[in-house]
Structure formats: C-alpha cells, structure tokens
N, C-alpha and C. Protein backbone atom coordinates (compact mmCIF):
# COMPACT_ATOMS: atom_id res chain seq x y z
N UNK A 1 136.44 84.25 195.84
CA UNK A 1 137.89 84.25 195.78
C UNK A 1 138.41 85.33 196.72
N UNK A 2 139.30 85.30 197.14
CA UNK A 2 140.08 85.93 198.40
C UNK A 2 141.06 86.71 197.84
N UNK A 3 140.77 88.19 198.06
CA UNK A 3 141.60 89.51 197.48
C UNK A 3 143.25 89.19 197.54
N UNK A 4 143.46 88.55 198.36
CA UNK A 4 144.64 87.85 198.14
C UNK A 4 145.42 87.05 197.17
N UNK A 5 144.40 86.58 196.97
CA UNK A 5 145.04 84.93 196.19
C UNK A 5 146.01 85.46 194.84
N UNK A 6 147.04 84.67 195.05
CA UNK A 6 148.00 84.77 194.23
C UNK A 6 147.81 83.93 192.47
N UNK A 7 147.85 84.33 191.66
CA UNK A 7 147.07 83.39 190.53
C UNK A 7 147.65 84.11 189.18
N UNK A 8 148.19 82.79 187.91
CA UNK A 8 148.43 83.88 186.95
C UNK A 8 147.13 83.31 185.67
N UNK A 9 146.72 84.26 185.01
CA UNK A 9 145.73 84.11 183.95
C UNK A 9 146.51 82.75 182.72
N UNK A 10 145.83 81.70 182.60
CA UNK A 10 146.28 80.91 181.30
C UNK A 10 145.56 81.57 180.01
N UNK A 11 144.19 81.66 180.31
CA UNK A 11 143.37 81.64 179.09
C UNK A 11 142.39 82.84 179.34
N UNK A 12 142.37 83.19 177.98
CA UNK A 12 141.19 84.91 178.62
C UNK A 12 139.84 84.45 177.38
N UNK A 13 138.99 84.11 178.55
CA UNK A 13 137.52 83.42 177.36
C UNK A 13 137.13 85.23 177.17
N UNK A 14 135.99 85.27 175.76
CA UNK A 14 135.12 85.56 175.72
C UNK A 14 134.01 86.11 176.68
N UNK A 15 133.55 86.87 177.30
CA UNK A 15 132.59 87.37 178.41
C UNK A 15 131.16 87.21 176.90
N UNK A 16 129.92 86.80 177.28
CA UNK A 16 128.76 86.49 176.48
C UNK A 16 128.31 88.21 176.83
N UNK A 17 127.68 88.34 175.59
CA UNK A 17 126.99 89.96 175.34
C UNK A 17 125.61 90.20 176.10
N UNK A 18 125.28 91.59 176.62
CA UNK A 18 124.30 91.35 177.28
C UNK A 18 124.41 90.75 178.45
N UNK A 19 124.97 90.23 178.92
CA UNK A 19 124.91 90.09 180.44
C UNK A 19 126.02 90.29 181.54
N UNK A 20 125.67 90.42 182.59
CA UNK A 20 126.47 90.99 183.56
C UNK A 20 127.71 90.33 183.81
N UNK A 21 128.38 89.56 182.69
CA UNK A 21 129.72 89.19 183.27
C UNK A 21 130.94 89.95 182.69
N UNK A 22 132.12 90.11 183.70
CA UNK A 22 132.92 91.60 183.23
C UNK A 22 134.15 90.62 182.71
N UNK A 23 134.38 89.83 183.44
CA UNK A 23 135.74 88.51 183.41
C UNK A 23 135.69 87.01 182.84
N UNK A 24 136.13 86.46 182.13
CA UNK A 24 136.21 84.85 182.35
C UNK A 24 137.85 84.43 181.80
N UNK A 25 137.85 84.07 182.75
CA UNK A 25 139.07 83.67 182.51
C UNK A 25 139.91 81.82 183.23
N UNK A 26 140.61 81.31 182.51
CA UNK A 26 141.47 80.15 183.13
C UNK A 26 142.63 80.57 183.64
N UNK A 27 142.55 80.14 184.85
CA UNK A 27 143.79 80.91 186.08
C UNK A 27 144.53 79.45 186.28
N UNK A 28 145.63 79.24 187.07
CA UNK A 28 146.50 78.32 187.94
C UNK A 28 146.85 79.36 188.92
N UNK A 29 147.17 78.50 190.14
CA UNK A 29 146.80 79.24 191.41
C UNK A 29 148.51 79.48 191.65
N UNK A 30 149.51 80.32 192.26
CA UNK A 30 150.30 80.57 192.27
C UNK A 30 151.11 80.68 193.54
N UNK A 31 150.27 80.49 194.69
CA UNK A 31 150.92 80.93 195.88
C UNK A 31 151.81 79.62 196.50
N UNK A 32 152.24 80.01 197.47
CA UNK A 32 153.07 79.07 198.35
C UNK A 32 151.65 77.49 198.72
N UNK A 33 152.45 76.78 198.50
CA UNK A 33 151.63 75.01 198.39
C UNK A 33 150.49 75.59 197.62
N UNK A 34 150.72 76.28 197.01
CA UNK A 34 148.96 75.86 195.49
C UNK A 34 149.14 74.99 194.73
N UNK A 35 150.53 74.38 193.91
CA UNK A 35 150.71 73.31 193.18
C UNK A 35 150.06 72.23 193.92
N UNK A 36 150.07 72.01 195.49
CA UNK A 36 150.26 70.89 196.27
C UNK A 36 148.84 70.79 196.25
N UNK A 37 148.28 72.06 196.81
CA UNK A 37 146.41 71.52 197.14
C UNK A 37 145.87 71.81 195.89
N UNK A 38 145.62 72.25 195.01
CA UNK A 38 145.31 72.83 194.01
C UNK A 38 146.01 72.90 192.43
N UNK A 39 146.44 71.80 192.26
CA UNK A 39 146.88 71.75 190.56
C UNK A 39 146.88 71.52 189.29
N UNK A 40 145.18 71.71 189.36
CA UNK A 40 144.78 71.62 188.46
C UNK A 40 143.93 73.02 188.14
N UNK A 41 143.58 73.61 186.31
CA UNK A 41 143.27 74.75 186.52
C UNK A 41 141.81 74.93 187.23
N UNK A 42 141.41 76.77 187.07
CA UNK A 42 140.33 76.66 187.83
C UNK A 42 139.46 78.23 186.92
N UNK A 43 138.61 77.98 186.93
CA UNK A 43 137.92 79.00 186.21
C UNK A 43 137.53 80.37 187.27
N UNK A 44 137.59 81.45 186.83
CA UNK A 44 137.31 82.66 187.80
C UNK A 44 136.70 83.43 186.41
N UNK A 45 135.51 83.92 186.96
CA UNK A 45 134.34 84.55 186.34
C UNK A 45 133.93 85.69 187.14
N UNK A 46 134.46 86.72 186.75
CA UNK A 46 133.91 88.08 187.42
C UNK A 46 132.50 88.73 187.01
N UNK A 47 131.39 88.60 187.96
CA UNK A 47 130.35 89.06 187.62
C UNK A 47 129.41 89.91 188.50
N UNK A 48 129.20 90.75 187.77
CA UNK A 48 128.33 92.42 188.28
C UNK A 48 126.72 92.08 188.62
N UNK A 49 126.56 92.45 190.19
CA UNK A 49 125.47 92.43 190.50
C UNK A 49 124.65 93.52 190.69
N UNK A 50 123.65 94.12 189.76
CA UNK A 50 123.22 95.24 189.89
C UNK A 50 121.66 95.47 190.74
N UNK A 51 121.66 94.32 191.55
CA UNK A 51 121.03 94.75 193.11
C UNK A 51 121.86 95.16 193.95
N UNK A 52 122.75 94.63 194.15
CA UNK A 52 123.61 95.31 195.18
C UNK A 52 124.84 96.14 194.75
N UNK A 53 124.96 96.35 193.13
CA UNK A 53 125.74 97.55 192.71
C UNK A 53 127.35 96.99 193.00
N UNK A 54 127.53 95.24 193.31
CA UNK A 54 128.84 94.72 193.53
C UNK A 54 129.35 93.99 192.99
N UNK A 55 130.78 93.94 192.74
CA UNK A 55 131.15 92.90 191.70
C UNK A 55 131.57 91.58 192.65
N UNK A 56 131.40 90.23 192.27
CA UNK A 56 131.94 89.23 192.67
C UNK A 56 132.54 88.26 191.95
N UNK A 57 133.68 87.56 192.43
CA UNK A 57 134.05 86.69 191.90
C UNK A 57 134.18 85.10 192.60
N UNK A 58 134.23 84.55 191.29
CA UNK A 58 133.64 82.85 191.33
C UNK A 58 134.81 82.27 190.68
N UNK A 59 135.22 81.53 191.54
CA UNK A 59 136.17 79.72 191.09
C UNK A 59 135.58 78.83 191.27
N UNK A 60 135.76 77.95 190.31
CA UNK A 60 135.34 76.79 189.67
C UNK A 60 136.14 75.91 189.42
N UNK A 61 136.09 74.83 189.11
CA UNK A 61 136.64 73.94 188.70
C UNK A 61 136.00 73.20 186.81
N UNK A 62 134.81 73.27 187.21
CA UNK A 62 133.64 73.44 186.00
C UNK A 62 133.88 73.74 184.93
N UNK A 63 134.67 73.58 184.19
CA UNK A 63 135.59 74.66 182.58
C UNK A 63 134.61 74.87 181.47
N UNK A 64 133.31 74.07 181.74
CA UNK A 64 132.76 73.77 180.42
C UNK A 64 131.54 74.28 180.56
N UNK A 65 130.80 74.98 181.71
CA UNK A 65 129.75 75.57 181.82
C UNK A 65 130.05 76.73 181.04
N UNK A 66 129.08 77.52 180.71
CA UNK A 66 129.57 79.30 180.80
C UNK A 66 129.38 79.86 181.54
N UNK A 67 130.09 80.87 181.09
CA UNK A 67 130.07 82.06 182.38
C UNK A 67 129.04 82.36 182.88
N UNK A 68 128.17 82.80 182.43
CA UNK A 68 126.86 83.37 182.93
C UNK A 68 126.14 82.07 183.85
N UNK A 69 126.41 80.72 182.93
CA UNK A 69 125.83 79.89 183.62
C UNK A 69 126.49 79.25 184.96
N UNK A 70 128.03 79.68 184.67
CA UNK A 70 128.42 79.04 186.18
C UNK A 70 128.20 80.49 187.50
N UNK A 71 128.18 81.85 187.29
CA UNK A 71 127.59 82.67 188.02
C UNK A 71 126.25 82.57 188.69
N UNK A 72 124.95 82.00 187.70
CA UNK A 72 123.63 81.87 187.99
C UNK A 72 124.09 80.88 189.21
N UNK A 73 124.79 79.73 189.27
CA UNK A 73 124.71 78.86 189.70
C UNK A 73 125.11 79.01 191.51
N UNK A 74 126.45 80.06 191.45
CA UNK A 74 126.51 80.54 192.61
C UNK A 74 125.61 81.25 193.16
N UNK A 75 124.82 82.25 192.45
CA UNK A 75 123.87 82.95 193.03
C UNK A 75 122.66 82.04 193.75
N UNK A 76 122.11 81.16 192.84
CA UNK A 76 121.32 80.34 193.35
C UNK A 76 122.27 79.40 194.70
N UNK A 77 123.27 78.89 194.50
CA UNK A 77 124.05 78.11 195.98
C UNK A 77 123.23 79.39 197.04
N UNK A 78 123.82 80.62 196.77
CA UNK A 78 124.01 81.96 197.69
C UNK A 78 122.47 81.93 198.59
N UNK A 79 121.64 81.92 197.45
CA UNK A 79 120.30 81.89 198.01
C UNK A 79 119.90 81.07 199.26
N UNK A 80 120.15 79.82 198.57
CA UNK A 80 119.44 78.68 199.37
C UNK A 80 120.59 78.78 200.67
N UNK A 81 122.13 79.24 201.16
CA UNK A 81 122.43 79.49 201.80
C UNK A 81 122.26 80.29 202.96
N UNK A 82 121.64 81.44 202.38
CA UNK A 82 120.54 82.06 202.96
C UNK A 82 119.45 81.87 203.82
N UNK A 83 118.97 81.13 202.96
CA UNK A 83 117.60 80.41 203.49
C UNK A 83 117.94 79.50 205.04
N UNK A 84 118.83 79.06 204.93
CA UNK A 84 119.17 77.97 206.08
C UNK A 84 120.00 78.50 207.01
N UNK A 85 120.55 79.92 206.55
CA UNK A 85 121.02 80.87 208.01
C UNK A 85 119.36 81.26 208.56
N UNK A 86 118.90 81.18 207.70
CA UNK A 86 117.58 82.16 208.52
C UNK A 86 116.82 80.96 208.92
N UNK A 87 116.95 79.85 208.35
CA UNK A 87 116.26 78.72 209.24
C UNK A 87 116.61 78.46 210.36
N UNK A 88 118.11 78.46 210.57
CA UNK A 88 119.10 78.29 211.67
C UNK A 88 118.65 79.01 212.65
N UNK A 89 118.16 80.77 212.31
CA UNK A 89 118.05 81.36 213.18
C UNK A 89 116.25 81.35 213.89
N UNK A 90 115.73 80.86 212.68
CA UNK A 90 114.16 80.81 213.48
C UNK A 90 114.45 79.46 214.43
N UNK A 91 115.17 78.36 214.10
CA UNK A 91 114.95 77.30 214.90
C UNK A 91 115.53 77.55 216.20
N UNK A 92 116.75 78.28 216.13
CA UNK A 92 117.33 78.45 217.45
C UNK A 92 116.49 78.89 218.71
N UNK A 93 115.37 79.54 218.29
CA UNK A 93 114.22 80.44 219.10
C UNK A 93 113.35 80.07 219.50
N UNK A 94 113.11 78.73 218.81
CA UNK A 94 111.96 78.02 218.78
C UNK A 94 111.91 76.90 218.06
N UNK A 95 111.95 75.56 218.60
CA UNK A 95 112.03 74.46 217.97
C UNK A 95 110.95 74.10 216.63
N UNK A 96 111.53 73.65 215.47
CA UNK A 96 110.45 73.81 214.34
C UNK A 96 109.69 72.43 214.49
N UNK A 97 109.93 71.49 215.15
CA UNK A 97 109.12 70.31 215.41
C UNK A 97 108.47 70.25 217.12
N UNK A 98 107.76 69.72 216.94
CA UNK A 98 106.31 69.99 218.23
C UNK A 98 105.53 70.21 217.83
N UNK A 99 105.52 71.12 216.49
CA UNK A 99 104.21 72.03 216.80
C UNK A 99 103.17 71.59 216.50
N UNK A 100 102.63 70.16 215.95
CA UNK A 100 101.96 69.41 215.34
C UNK A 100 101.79 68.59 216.50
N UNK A 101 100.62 68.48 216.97
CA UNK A 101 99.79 67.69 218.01
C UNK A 101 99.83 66.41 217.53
N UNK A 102 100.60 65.61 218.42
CA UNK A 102 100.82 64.22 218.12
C UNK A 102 99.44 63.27 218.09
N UNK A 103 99.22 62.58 217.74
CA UNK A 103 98.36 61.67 217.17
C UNK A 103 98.41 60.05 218.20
C-alpha cells in the first residue's frame, strides 16, 4: 500500500495472538476516482517482519482469509518474485537454454 493512499477504516478485526500482525482492518478507499476503480471494500493487514526489523502493509480483496494467513501469502508471492528477478538476471548473461547438447 502506498504511504499515500487516502482510506477510511470500516471495520477493526481482531490481530491473532502470537504472531507478527500489528493491524487488520476493513478500509474503503477514499481518494479522488477510488469509488470509480475501486468500490468495493479491501482488507489492509499490517504485519512486522523481524528479519528485516520492517513493518509492511498488505491489501486484499480476500476478507475471509486471516490475517496471518493473508500476510504468509504475500511473503511467499514476495519470494518467488524474487526468484525470477534473479532468474531474469542470470539469463540476461547467459542464455539458460543451449546448454544441453542436442541429440
């Protein structure tokens, strides 16, 4: 979510005990054309990452996961995002097909 974004809280869930989530909450988005692209609500889940000591936050659309479980879920997106910048960047250097002696 973008330090910007204009948004007012509908609903303030529960945060689950024991784990790293600080926020859950049901937002509607508030800014100039948000009714238009965006009008339906959206879930924002603030959650503490204590590898990198940072907090992030997550919108959703998803209302019915939990928190913890719709966080895991970005983290894992985050990962495999990862993975395919750094694929991006080994392939750029070196093509990943050839290297297998054709038959």
């Amino acid at each position: 979510m973008k330090d910007n974004a204009l948004y007012e809280v509908r609903e303030i869930r529960e945060v689950p005990q024991n784990r790293n989530i600080l926020k859950d909450e049901i937002i509607r988005l508030t800014g100039t054309k948000a009714e238009e692209k965006c009008p339906y609500p959206l879930r924002r889940v603030e959650a503490y990452d204590p590898e990198t000591d940072r907090v992030f936050v997550f919108l959703s659309n998803h209302l019915q996961l939990g928190a913890s479980t719709n966080s895991a879920v970005y983290k894992d997106r985050w990962q495999v995002e990862q993975f395919f910048k750094a694929l991006n960047r080994i392939s750029r250097s070196r093509p990943l097909w050839g290297r297998v002696p054709m038959r």
